[in-house]
N, C-alpha and C. Protein backbone atom coordinates (compact mmCIF):
# COMPACT_ATOMS: atom_id res chain seq x y z
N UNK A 1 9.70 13.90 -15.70
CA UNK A 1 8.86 14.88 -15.05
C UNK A 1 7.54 14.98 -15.80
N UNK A 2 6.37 15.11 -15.04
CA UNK A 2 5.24 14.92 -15.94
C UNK A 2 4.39 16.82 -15.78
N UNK A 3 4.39 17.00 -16.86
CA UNK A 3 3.78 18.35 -17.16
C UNK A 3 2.19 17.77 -17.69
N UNK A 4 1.22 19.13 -16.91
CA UNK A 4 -0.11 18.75 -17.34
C UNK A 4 -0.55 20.63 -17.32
N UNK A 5 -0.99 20.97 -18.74
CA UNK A 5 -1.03 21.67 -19.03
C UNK A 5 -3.06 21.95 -18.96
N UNK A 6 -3.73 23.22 -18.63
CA UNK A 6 -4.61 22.80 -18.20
C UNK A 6 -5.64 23.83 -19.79
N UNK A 7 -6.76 23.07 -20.04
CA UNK A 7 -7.10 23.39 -21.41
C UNK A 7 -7.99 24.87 -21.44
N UNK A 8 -8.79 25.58 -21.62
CA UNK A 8 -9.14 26.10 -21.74
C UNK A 8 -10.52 26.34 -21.78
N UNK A 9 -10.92 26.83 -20.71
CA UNK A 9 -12.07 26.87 -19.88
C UNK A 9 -12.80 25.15 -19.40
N UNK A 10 -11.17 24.71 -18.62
CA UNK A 10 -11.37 23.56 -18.18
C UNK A 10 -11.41 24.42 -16.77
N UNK A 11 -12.49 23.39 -15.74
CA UNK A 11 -12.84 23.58 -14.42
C UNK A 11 -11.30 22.83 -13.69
N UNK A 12 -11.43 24.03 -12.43
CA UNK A 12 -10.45 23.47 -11.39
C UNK A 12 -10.36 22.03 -11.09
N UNK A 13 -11.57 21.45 -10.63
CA UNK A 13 -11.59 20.41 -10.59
C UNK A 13 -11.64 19.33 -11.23
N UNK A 14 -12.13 19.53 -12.54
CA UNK A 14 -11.72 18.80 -13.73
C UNK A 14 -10.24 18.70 -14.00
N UNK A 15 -9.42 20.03 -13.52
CA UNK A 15 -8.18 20.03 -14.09
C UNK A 15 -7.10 19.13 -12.92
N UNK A 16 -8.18 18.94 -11.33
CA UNK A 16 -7.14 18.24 -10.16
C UNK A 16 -7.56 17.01 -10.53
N UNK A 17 -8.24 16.42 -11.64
CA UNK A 17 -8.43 15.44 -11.31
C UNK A 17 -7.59 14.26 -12.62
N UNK A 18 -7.53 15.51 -13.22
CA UNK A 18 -6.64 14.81 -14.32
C UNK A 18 -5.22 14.69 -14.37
N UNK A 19 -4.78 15.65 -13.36
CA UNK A 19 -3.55 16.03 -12.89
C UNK A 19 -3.32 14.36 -11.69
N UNK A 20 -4.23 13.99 -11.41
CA UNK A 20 -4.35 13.07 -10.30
C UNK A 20 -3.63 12.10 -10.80
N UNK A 21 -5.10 11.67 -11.76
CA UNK A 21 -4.80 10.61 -13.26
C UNK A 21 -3.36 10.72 -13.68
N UNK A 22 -2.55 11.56 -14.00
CA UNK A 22 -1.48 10.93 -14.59
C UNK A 22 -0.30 11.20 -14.04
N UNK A 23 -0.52 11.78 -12.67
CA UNK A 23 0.42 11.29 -11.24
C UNK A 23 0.64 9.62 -10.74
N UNK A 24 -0.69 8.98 -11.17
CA UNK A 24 -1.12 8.02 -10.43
C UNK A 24 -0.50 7.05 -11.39
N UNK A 25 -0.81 7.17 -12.95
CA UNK A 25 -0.68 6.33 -14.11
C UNK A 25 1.30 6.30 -13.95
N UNK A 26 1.36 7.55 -13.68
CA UNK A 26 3.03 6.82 -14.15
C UNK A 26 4.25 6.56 -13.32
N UNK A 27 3.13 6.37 -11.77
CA UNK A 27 4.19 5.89 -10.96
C UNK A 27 4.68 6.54 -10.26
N UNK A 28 5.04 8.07 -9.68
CA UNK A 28 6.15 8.77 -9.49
C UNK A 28 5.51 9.00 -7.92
N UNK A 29 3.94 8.96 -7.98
CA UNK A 29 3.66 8.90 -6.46
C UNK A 29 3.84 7.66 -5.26
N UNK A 30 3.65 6.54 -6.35
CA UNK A 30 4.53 4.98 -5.79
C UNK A 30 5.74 4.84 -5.45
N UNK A 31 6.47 5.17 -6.06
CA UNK A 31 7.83 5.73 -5.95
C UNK A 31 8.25 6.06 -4.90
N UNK A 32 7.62 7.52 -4.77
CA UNK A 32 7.86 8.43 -3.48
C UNK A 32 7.65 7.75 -2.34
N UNK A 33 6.81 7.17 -2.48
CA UNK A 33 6.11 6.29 -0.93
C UNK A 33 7.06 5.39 -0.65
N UNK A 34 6.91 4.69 -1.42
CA UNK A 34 8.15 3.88 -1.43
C UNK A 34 9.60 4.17 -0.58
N UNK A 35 9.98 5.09 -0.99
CA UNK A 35 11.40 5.69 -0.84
C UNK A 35 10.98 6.48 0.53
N UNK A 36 9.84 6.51 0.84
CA UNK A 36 9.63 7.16 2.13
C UNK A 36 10.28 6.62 3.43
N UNK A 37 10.20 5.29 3.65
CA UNK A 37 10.41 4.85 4.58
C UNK A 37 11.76 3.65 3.94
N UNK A 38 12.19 3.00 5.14
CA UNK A 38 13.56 2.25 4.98
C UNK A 38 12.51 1.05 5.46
N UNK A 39 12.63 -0.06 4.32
CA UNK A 39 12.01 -1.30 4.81
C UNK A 39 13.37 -2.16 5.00
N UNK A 40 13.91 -2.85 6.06
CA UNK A 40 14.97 -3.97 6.54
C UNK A 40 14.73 -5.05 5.16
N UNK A 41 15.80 -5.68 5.05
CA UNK A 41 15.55 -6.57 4.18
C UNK A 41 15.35 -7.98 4.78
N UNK A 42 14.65 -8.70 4.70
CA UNK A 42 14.54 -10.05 5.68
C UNK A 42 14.65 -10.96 4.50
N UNK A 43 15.06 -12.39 4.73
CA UNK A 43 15.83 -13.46 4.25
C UNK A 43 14.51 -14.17 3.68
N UNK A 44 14.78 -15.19 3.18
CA UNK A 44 13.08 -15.94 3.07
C UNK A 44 12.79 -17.12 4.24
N UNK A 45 14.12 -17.10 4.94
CA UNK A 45 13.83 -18.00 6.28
C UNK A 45 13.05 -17.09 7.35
N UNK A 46 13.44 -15.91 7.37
CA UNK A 46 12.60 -14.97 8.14
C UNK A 46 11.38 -14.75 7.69
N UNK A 47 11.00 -14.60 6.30
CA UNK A 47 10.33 -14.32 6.09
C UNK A 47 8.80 -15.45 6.28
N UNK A 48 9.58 -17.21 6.04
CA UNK A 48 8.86 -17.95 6.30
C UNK A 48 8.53 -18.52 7.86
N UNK A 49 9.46 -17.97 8.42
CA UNK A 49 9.21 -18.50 9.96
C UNK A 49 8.26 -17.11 10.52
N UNK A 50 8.04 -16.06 10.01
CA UNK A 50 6.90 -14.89 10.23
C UNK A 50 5.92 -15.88 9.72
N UNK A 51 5.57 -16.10 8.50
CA UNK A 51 4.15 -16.33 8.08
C UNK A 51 3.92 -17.65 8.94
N UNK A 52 4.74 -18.75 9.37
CA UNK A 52 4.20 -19.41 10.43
C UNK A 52 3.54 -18.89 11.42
N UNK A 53 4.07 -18.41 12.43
CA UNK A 53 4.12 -17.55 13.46
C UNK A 53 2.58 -17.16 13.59
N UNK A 54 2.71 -16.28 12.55
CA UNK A 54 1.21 -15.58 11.90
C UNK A 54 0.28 -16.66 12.30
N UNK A 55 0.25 -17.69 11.53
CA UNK A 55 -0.62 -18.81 11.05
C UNK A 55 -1.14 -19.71 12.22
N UNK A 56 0.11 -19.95 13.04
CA UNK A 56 -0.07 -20.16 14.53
C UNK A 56 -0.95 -19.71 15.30
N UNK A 57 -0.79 -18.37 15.13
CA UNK A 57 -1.27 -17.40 16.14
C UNK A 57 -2.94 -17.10 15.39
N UNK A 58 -3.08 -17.24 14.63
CA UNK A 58 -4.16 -17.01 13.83
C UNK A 58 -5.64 -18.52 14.63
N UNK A 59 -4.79 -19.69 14.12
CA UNK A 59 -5.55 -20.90 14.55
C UNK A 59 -6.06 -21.20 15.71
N UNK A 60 -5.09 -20.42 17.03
CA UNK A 60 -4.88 -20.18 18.07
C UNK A 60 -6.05 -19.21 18.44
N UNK A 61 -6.21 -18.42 18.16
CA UNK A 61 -6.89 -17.10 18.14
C UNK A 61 -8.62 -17.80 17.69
N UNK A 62 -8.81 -18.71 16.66
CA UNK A 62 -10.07 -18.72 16.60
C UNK A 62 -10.78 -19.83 17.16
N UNK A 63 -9.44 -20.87 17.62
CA UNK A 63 -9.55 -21.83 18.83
C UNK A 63 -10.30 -21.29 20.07
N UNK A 64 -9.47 -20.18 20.38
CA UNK A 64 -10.34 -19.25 21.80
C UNK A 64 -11.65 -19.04 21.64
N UNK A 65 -11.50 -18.16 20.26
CA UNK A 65 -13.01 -17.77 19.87
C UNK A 65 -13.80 -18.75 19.92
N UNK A 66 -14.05 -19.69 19.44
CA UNK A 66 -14.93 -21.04 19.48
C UNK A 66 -15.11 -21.87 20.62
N UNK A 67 -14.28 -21.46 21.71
CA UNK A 67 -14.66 -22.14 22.86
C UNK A 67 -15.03 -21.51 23.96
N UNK A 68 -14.63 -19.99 23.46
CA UNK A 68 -15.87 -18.71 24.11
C UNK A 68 -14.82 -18.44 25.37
N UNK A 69 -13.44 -18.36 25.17
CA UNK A 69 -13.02 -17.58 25.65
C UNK A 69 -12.42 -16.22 25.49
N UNK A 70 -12.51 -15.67 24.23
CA UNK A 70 -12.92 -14.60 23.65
C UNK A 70 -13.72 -13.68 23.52
């Protein structure tokens, strides 16, 4: 648990911003995000037949563009 104790005749905003700083430094807001949502676990065959796919569709896409049907 991270405690941030605030100093003495430190400004509000001086004090949200340091409070930010070592939310940010130790992870616990990554974390959270993280754990926010349920990511599926995909295989690396899935994972490599996506980035084809992608790549396909990508070459495809600037094929159009260049022949001005886009």
């Amino acid at each position: 648990m991270i405690e941030v104790k605030r100093k003495e005749g430190e400004s509000p905003n001086a004090f949200l911003y340091r409070f930010t700083k070592k939310i940010q430094q130790s992870g616990v807001l990554k974390e959270a995000k993280k754990k926010r949502t349920y990511s599926r676990v995909v295989n690396k065959r899935g994972r490599k037949d996506s980035a084809l796919y992608r790549l396909d569709k990508h070459t495809e896409m600037e094929r159009a563009r260049k022949l001005g049907k886009m």
